[in-house]
C-alpha atoms as a PDB file:
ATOM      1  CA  UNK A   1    -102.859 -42.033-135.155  1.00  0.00           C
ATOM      2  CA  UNK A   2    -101.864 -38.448-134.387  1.00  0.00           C
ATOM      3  CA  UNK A   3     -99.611 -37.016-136.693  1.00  0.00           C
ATOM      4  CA  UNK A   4     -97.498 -33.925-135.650  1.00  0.00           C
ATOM      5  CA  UNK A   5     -93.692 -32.542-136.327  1.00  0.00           C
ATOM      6  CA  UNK A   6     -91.580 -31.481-133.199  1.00  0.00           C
ATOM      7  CA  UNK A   7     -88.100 -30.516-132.720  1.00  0.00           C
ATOM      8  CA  UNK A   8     -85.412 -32.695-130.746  1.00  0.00           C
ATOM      9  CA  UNK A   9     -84.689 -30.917-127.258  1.00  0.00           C
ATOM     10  CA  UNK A  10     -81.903 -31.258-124.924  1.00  0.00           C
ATOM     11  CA  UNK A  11     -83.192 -30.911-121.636  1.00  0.00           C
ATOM     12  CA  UNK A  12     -81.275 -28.139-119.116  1.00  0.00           C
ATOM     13  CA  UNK A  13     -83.705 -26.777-116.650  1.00  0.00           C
ATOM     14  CA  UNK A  14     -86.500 -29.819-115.945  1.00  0.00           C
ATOM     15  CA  UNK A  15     -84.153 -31.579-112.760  1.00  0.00           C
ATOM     16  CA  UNK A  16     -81.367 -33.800-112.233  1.00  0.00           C
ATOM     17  CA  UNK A  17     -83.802 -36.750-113.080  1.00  0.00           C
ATOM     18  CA  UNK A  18     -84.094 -35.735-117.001  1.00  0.00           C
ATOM     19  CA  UNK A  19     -80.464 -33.963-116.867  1.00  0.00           C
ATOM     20  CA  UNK A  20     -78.709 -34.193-120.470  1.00  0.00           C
ATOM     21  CA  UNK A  21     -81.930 -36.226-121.757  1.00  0.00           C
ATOM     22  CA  UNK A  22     -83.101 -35.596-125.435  1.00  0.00           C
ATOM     23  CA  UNK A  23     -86.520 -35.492-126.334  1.00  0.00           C
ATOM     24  CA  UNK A  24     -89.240 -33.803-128.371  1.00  0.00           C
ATOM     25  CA  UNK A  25     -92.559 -32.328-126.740  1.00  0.00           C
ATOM     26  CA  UNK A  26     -95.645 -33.636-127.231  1.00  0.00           C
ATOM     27  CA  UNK A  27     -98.298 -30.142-126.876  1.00  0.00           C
ATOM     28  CA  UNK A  28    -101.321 -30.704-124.676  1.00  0.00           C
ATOM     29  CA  UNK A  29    -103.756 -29.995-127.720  1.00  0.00           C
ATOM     30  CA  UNK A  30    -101.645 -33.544-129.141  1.00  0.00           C
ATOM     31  CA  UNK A  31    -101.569 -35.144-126.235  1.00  0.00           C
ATOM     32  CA  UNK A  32    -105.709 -35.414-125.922  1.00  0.00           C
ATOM     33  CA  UNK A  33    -106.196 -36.449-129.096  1.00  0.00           C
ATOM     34  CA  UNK A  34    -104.101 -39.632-128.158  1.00  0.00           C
ATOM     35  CA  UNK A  35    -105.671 -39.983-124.756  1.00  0.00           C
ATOM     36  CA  UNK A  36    -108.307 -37.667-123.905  1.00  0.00           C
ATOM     37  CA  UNK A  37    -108.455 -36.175-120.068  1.00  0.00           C
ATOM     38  CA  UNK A  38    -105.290 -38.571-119.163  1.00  0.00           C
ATOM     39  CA  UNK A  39    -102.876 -36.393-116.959  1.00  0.00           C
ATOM     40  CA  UNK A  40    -100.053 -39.355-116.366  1.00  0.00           C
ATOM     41  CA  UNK A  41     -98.017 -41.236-118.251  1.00  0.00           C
ATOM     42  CA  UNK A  42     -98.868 -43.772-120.609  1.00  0.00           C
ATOM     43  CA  UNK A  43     -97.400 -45.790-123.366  1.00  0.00           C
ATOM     44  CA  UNK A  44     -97.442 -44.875-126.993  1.00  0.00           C
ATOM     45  CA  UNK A  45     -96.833 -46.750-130.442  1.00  0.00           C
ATOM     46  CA  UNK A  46     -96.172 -45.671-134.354  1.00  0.00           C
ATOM     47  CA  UNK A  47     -93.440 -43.750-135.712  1.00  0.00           C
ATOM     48  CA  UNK A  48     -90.390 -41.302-135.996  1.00  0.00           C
ATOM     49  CA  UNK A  49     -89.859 -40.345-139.137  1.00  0.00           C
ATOM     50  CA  UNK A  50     -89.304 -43.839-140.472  1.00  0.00           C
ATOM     51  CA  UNK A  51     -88.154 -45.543-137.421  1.00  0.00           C
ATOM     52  CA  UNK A  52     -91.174 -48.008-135.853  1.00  0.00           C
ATOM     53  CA  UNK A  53     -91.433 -48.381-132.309  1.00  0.00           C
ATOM     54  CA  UNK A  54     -93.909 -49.897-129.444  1.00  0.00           C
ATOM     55  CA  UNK A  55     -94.312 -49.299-125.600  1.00  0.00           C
ATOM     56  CA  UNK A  56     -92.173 -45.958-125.708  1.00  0.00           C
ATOM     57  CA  UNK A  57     -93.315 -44.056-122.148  1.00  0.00           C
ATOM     58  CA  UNK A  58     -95.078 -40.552-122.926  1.00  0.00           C
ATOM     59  CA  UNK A  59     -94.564 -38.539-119.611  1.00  0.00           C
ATOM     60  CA  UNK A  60     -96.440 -35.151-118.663  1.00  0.00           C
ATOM     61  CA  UNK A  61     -94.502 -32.338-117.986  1.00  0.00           C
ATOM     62  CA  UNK A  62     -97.159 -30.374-116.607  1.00  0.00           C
ATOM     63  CA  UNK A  63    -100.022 -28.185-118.099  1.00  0.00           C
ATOM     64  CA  UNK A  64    -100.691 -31.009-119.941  1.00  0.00           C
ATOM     65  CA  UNK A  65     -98.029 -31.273-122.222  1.00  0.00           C
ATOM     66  CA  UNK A  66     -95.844 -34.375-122.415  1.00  0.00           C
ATOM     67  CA  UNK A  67     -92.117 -35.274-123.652  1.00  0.00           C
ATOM     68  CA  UNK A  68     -91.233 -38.518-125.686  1.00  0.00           C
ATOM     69  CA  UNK A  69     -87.437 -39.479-124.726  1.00  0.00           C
ATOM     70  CA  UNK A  70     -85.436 -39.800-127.874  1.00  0.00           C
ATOM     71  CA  UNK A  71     -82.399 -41.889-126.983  1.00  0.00           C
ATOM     72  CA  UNK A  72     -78.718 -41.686-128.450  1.00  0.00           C
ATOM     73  CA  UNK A  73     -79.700 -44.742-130.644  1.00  0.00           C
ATOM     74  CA  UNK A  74     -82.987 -43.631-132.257  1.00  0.00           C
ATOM     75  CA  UNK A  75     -81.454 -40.415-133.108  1.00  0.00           C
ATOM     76  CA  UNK A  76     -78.125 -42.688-134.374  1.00  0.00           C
ATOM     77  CA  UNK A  77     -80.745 -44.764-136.865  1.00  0.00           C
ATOM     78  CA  UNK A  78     -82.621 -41.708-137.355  1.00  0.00           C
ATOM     79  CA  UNK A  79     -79.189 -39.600-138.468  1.00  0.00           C
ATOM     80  CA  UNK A  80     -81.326 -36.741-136.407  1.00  0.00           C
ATOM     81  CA  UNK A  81     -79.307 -34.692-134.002  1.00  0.00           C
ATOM     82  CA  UNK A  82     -80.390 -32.097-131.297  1.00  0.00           C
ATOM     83  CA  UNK A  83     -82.628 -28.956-132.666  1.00  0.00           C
ATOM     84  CA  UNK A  84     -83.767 -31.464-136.001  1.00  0.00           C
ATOM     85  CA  UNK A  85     -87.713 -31.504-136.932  1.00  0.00           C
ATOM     86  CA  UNK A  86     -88.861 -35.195-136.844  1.00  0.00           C
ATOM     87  CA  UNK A  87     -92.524 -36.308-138.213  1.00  0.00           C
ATOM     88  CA  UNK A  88     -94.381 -37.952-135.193  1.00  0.00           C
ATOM     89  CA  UNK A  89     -97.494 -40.398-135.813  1.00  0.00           C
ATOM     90  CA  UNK A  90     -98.063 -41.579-132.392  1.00  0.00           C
ATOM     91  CA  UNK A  91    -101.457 -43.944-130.433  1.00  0.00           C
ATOM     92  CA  UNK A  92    -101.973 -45.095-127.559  1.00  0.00           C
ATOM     93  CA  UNK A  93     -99.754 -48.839-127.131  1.00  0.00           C
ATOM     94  CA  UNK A  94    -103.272 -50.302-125.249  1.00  0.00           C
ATOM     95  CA  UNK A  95    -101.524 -53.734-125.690  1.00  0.00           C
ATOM     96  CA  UNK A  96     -98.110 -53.265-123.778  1.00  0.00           C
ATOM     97  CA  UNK A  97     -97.477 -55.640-121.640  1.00  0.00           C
ATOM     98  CA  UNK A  98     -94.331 -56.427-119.864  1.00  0.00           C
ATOM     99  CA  UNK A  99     -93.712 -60.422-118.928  1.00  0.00           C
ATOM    100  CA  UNK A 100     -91.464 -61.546-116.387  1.00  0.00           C
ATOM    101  CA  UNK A 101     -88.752 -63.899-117.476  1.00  0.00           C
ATOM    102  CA  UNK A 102     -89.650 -67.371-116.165  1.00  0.00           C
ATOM    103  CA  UNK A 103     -86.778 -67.965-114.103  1.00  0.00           C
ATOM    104  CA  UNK A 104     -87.055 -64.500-112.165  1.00  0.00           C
ATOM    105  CA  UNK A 105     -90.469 -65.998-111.739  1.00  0.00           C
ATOM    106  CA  UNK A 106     -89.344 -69.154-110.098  1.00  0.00           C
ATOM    107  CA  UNK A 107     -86.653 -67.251-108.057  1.00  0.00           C
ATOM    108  CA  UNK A 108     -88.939 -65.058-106.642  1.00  0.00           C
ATOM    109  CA  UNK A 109     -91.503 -67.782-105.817  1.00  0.00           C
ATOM    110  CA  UNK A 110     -88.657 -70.112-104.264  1.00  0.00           C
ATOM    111  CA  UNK A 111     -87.621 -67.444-102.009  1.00  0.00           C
ATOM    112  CA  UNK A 112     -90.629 -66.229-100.177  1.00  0.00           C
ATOM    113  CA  UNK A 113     -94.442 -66.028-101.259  1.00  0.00           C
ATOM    114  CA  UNK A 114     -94.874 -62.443-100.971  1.00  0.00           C
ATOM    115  CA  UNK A 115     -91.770 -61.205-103.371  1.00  0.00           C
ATOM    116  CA  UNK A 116     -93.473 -61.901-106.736  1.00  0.00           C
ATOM    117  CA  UNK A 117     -96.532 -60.285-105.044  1.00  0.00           C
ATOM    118  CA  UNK A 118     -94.174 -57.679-104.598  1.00  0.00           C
ATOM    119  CA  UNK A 119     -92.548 -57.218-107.722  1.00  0.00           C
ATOM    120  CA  UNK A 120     -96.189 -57.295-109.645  1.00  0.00           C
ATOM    121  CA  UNK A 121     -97.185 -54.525-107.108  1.00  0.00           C
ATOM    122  CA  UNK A 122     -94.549 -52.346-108.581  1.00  0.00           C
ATOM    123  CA  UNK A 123     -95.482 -49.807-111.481  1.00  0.00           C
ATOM    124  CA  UNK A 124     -95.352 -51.567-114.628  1.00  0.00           C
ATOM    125  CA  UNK A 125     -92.549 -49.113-115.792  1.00  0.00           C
ATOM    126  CA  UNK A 126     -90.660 -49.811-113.133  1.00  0.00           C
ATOM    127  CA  UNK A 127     -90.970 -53.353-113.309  1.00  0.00           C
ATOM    128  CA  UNK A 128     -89.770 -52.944-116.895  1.00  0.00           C
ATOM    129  CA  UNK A 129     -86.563 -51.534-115.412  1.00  0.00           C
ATOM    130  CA  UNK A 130     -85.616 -54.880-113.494  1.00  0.00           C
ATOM    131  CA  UNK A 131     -87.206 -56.978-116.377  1.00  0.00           C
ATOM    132  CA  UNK A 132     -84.846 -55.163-119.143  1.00  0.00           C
ATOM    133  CA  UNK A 133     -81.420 -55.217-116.728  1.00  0.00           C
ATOM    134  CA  UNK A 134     -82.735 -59.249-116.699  1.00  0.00           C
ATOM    135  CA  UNK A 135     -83.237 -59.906-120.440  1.00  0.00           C
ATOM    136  CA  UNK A 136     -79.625 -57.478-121.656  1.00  0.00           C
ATOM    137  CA  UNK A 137     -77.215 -59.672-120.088  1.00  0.00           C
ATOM    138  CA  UNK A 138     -74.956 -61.041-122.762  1.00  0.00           C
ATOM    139  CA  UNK A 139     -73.950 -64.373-120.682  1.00  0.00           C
ATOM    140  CA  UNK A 140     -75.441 -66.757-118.270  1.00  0.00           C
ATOM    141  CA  UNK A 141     -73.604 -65.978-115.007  1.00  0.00           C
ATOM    142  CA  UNK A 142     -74.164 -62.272-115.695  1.00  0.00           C
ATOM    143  CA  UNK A 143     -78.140 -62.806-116.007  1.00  0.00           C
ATOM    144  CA  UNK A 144     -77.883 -65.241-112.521  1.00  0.00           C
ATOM    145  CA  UNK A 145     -76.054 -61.705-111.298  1.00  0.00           C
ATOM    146  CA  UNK A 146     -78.541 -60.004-112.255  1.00  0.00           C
ATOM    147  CA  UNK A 147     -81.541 -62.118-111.317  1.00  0.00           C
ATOM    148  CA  UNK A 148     -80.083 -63.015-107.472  1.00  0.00           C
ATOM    149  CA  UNK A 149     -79.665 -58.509-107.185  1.00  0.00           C
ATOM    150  CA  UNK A 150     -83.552 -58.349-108.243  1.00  0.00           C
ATOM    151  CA  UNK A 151     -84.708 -61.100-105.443  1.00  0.00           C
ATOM    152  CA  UNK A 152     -82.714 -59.055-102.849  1.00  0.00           C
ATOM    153  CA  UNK A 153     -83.810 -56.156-104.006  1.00  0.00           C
ATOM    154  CA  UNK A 154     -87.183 -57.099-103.346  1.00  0.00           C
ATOM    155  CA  UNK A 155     -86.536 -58.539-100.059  1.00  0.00           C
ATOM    156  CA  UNK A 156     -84.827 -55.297 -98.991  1.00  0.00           C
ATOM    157  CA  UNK A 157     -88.109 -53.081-100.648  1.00  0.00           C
ATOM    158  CA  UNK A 158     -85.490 -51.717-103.041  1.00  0.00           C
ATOM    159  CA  UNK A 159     -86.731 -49.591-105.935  1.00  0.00           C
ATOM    160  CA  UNK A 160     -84.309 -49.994-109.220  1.00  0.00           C
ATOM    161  CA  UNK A 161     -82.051 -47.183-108.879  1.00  0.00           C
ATOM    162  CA  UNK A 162     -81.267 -48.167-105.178  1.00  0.00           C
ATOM    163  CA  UNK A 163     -80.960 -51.812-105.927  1.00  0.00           C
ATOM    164  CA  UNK A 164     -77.848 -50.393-108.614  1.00  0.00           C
ATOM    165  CA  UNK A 165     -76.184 -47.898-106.090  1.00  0.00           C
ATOM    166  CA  UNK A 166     -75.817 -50.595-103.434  1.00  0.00           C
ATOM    167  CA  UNK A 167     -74.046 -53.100-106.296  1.00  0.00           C
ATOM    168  CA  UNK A 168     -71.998 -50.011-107.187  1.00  0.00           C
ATOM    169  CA  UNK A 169     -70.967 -49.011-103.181  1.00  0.00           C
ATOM    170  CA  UNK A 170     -70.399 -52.989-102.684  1.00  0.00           C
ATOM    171  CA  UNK A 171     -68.321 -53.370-105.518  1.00  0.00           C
ATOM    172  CA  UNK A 172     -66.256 -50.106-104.354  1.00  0.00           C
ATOM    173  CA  UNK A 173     -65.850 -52.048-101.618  1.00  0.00           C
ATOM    174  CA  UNK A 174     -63.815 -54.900-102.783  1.00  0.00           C
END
């Protein structure tokens, strides 16, 4: 484990992509010590001061220095607002794994044979997205929702984002 301080950031100038995000940087010198030579992102483990966390995505900003997303919840638990010093101990999370819920699983395979081969061809992140929008529904009929928008997603070759914009224009549509 790599232990370190860094201030929380709001970020203004790195694109619309990260617009309004929080986060704390992670210097290259740090950032080799986890993972030595590694120039994309990977997923880290350990802790925030004293909040304990797994899988969180540590993405390169160029140079070789990284940022660490802080979200509006960590820094609620936390009590740590923009421009605080946190303590970092961070290593690399070698056993993240995401799994696909079983009925996605059986959706998919119903459907057509390539879409699981599909989904599983996706970055892991970003099979995390679809997994995650799965697994937070609070009811049954909202998961089904959810579930029946990922299989047509992958039918149309739809990457997260644009599988949410075309619920959103359809539902502007009604």
């Amino acid at each position: 484990m790599v232990t370190f301080q860094a201030k929380i950031l709001r970020a203004e100038n790195q694109g619309a992509a990260m617009a309004g995000w929080a986060y704390v940087e992670v210097p290259r010198i740090i950032a080799c010590q986890i993972k030595p030579d590694y120039k994309q992102v990977y997923r880290v483990r350990g802790q925030i001061d004293s909040y304990t966390f797994a899988g969180m995505a540590l993405m390169p900003m160029g140079e070789g220095d990284y940022y660490l997303a802080i979200n509006a919840a960590m820094r609620r638990t936390l009590k740590k607002d923009i421009g605080d010093l946190l303590t970092l101990c961070l290593e690399e999370d070698k056993e993240f794994r995401i799994d696909v819920p079983e009925d996605l699983e059986i959706c998919m395979r119903d459907e057509d044979d390539d879409l699981m081969e599909r989904f599983m061809a996706l970055a892991k992140s970003h099979r995390n997205y679809f997994i995650k929008y799965i697994t937070d529904a609070k009811t049954e009929p909202t998961r089904a929702k959810r579930i029946a928008m990922t299989v047509e997603a992958m039918i149309l070759k739809l990457d997260f984002g644009a599988m949410i914009r075309l619920d959103k224009a359809r539902r502007q549509n009604n």
